[in-house]
N, C-alpha and C. Protein backbone atom coordinates (compact mmCIF):
# COMPACT_ATOMS: atom_id res chain seq x y z
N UNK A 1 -24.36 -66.28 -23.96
CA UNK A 1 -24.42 -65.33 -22.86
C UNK A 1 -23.03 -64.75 -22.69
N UNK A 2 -23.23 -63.30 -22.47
CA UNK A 2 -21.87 -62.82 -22.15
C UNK A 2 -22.05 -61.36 -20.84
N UNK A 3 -21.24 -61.96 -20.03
CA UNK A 3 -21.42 -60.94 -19.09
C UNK A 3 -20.20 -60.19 -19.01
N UNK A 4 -20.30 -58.80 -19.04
CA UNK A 4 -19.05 -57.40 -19.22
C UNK A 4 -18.73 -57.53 -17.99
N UNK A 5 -17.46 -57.35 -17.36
CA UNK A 5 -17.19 -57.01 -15.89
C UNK A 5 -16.69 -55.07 -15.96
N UNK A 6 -16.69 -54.26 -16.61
CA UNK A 6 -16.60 -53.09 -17.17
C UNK A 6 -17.04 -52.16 -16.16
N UNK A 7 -16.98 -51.20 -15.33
CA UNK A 7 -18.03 -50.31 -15.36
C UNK A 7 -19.09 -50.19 -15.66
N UNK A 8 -20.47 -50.05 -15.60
CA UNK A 8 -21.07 -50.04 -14.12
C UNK A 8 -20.83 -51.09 -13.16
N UNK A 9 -20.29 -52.18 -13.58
CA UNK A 9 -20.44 -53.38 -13.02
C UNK A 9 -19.35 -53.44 -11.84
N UNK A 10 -19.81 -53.99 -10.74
CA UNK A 10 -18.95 -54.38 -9.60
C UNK A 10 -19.72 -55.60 -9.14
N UNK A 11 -18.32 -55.89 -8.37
CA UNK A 11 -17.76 -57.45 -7.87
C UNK A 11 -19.49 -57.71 -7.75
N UNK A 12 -19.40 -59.35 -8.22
CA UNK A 12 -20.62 -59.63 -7.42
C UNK A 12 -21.86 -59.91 -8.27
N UNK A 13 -21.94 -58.84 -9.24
CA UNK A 13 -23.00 -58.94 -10.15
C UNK A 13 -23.25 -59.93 -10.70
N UNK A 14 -24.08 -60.13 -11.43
CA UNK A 14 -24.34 -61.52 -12.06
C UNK A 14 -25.25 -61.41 -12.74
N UNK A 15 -25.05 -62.37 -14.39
CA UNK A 15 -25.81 -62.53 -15.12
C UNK A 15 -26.35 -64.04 -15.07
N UNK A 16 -27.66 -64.33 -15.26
CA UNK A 16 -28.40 -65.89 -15.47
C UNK A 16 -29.35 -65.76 -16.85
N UNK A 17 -28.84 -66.81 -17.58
CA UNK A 17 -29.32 -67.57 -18.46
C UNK A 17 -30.20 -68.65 -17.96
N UNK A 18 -31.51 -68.67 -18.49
CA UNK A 18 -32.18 -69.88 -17.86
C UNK A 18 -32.90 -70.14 -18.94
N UNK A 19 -32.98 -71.85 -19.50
CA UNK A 19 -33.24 -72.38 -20.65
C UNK A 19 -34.76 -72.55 -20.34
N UNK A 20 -35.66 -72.80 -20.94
CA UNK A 20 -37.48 -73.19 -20.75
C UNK A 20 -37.16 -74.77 -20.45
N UNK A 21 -38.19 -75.18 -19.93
CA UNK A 21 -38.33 -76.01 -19.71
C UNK A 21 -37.48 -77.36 -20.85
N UNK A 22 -37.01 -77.82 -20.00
CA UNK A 22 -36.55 -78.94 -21.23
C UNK A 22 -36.86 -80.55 -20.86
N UNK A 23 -37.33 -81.55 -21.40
CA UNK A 23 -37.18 -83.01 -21.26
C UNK A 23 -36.10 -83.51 -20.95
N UNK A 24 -35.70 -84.30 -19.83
CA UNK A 24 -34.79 -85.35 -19.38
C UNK A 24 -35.56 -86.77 -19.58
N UNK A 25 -34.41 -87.65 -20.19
CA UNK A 25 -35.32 -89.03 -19.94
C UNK A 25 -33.69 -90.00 -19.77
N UNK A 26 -33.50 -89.88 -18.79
CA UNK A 26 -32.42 -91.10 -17.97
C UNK A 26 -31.25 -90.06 -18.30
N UNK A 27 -30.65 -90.82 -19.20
CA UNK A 27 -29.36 -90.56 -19.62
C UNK A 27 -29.35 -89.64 -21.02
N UNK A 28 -28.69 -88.23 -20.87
CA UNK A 28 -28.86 -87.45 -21.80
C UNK A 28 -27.26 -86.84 -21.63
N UNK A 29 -27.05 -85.52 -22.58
CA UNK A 29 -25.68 -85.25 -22.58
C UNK A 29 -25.75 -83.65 -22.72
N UNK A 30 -25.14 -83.19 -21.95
CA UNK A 30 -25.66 -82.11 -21.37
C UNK A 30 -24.18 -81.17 -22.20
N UNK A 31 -24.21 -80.26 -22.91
CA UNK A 31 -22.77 -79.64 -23.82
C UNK A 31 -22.95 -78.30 -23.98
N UNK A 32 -21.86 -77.30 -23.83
CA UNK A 32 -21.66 -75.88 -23.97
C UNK A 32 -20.54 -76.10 -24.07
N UNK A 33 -20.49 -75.05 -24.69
CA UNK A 33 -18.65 -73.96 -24.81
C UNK A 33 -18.92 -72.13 -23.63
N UNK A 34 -17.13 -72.83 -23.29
CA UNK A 34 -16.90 -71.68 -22.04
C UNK A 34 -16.03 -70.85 -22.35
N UNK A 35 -15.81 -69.66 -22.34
CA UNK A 35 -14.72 -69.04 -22.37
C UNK A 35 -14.53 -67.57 -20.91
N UNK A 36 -13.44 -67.88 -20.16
CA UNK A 36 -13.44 -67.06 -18.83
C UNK A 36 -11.78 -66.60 -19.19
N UNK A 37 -11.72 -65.54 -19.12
CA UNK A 37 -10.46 -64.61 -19.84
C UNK A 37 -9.95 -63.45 -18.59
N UNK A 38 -9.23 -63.17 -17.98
CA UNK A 38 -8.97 -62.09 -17.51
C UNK A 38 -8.10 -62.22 -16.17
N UNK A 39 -7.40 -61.43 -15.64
CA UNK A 39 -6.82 -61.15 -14.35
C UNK A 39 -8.29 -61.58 -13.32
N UNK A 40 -9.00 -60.20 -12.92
CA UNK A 40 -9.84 -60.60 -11.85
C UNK A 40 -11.09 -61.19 -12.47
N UNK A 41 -11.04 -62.18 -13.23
CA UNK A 41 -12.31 -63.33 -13.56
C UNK A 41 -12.99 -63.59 -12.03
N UNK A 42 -14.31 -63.69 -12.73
CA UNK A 42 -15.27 -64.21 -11.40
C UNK A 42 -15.64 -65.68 -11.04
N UNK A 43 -16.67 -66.36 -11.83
CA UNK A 43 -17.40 -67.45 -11.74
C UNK A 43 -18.38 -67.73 -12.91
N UNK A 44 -18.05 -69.43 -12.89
CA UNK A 44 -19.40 -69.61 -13.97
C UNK A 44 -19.94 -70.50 -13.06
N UNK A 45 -21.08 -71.03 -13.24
CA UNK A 45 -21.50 -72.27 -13.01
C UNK A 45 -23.06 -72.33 -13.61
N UNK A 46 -23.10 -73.74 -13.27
CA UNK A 46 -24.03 -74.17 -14.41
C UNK A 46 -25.33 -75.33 -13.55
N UNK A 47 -26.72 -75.03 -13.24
CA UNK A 47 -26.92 -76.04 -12.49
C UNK A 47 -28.56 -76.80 -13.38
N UNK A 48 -28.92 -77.39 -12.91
CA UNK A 48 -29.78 -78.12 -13.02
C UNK A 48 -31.09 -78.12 -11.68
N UNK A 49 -31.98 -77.19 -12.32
CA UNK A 49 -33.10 -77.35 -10.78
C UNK A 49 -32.54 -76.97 -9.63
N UNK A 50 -31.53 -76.17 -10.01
CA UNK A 50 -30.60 -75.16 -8.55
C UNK A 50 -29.63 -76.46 -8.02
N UNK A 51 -29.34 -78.00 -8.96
CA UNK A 51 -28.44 -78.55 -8.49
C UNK A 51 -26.71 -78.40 -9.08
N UNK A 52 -25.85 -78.30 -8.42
CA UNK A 52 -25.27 -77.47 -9.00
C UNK A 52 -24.05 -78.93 -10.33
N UNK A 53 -24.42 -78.35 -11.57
CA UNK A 53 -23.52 -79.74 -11.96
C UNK A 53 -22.12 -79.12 -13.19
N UNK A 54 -22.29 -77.63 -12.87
CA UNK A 54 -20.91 -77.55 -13.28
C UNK A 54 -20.40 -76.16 -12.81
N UNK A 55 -18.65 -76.06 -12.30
CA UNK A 55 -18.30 -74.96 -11.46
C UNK A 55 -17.32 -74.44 -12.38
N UNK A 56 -17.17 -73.79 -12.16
CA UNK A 56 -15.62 -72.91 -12.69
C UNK A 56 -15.19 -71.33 -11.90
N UNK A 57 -14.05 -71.01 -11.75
CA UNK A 57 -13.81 -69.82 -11.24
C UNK A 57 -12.27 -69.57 -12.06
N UNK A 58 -11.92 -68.05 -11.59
CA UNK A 58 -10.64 -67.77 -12.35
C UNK A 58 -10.43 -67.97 -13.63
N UNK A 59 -9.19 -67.56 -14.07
CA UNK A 59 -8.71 -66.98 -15.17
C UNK A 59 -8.38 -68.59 -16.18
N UNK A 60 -8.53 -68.42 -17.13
CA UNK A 60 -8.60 -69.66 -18.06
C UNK A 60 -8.00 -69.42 -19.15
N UNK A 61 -7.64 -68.30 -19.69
CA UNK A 61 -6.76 -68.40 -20.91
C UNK A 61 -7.88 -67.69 -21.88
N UNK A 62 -6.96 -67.38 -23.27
CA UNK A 62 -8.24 -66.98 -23.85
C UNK A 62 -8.64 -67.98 -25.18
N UNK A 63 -9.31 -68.88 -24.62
CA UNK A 63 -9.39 -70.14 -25.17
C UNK A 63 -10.71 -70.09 -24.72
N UNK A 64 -11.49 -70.82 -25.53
CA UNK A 64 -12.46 -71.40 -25.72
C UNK A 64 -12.64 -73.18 -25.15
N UNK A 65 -13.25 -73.58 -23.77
CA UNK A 65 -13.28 -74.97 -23.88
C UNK A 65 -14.41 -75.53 -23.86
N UNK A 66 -14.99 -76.29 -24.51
CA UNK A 66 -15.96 -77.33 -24.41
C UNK A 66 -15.94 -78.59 -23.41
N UNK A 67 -17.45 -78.33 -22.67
CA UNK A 67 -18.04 -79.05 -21.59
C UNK A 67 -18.83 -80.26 -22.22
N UNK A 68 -18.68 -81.28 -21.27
CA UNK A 68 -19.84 -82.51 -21.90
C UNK A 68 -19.74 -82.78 -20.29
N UNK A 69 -21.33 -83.06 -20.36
CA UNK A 69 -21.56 -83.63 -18.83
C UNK A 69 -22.46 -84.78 -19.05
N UNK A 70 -22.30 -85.73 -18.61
CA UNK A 70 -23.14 -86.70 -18.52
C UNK A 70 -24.00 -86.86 -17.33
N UNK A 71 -25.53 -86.96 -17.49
CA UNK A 71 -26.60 -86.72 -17.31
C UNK A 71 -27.58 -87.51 -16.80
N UNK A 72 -27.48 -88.39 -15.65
CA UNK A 72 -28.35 -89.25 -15.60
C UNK A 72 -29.31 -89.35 -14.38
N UNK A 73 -30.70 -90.34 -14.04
CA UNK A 73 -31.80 -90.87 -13.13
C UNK A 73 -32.35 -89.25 -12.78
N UNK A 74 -32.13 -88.27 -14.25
CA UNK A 74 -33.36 -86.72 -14.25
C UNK A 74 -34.00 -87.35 -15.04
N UNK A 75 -35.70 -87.11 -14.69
CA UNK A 75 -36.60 -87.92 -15.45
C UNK A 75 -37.33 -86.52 -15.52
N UNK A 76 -38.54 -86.04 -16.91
CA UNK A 76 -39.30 -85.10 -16.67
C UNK A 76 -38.72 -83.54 -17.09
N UNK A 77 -39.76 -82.79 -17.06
CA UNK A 77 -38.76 -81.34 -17.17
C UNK A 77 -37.96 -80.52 -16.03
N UNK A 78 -37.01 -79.97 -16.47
CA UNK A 78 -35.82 -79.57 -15.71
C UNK A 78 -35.42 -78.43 -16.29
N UNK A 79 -35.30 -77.26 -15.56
CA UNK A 79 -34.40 -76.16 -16.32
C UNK A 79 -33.46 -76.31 -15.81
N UNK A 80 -32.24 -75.75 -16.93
CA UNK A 80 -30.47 -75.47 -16.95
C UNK A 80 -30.54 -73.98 -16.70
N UNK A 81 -29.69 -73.35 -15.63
CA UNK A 81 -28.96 -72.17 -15.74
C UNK A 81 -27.90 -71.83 -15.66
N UNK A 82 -27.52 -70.94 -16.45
CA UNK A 82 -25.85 -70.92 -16.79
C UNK A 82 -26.09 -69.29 -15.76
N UNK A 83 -24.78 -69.28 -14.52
CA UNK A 83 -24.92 -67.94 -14.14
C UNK A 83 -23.02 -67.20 -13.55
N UNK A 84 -22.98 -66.50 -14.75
CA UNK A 84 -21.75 -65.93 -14.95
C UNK A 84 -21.62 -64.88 -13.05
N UNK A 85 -20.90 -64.77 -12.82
CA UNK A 85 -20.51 -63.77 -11.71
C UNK A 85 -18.79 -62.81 -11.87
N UNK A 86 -19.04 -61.77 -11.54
CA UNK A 86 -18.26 -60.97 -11.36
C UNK A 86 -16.93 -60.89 -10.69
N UNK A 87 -16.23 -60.72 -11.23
CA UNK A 87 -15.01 -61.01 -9.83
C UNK A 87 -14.64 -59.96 -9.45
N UNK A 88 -13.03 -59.56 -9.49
CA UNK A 88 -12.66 -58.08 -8.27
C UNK A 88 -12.23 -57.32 -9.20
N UNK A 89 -12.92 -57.22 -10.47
CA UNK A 89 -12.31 -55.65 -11.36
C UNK A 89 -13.26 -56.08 -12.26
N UNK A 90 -12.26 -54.91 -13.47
CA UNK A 90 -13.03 -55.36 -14.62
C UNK A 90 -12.30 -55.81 -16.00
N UNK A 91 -11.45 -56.41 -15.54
CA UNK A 91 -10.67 -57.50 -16.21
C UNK A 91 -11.20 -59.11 -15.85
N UNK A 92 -12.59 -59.51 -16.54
CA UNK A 92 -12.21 -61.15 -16.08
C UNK A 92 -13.89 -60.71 -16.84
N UNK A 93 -14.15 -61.69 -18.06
CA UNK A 93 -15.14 -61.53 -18.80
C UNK A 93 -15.43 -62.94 -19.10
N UNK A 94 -16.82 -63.29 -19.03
CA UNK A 94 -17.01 -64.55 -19.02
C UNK A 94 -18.02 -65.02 -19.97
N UNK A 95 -18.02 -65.95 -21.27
CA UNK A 95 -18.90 -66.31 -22.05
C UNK A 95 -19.38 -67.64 -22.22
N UNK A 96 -20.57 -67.57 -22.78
CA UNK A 96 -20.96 -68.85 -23.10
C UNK A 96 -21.25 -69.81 -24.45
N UNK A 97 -21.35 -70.65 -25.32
CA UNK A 97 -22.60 -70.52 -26.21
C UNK A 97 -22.53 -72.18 -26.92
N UNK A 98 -23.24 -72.41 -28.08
CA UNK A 98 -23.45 -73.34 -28.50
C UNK A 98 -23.85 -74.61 -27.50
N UNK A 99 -25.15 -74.34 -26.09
CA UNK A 99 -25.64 -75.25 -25.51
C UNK A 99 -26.38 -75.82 -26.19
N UNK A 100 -26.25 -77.58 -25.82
CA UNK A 100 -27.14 -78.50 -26.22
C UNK A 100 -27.46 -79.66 -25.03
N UNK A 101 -28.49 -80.18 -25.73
CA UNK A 101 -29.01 -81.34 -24.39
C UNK A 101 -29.62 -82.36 -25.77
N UNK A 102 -28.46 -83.12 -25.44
CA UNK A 102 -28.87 -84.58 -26.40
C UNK A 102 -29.23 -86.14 -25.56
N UNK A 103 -30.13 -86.80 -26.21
CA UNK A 103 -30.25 -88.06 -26.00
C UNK A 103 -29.23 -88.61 -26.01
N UNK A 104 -28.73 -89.85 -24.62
CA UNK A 104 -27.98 -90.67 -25.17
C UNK A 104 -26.96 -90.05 -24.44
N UNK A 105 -25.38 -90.85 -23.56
CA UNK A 105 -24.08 -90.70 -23.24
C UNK A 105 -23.49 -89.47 -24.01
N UNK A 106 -22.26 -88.80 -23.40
CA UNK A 106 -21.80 -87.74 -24.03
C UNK A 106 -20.48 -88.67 -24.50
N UNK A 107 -20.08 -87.89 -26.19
CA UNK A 107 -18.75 -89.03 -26.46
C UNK A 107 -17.52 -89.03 -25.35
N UNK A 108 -17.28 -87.99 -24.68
CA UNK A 108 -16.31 -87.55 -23.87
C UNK A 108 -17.26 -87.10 -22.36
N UNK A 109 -16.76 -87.56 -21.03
CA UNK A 109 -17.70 -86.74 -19.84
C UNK A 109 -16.34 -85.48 -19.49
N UNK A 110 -16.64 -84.64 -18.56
CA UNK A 110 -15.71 -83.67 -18.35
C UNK A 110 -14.66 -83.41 -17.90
């Protein structure tokens, strides 16, 4: 996912990614790569069933970092949404990619 902060776009907007239904069973490991670049960067965050289990705001470099969240007592299906937001220009561009949801502890939590 990649959301432009460019023209047409103002403060505020927002893009959502929302995965289909997926299986939880206890303990799973929840992984993406982030990248949030710019002067007026907006917001990422990342939730689970609208719970919210990962935040970010502002400017980050233009680096690429990888998330591991550890995942546990979600039993059943659950959607993930990843939802980028806009900040105060259009300098601050925010991406996502290579999500996964594995069985089992993450080697590293966040």
């Amino acid at each position: 996912m990649y959301i432009e902060a460019s023209s047409p776009r103002k403060r505020e907007d927002n893009a959502k990614l929302y995965s289909p239904p997926l299986t939880f069973a206890r303990h799973m490991c929840l992984e993406f790569y982030y990248h949030m670049s710019g002067v007026a960067i907006g917001s990422l965050k990342v939730t689970i069933d609208e719970k919210v289990v990962f935040s970010r705001s502002g400017h980050r470099g233009n680096i690429w970092y990888k998330v591991s969240i550890n995942v546990s007592a979600i039993v059943g299906l659950h959607w993930v949404t990843f939802e980028g937001v806009v900040g105060n220009g259009d300098s601050g561009d925010i991406a996502i990619d290579d999500f996964s949801l594995t069985a089992g502890s993450c080697a590293y939590g966040r």
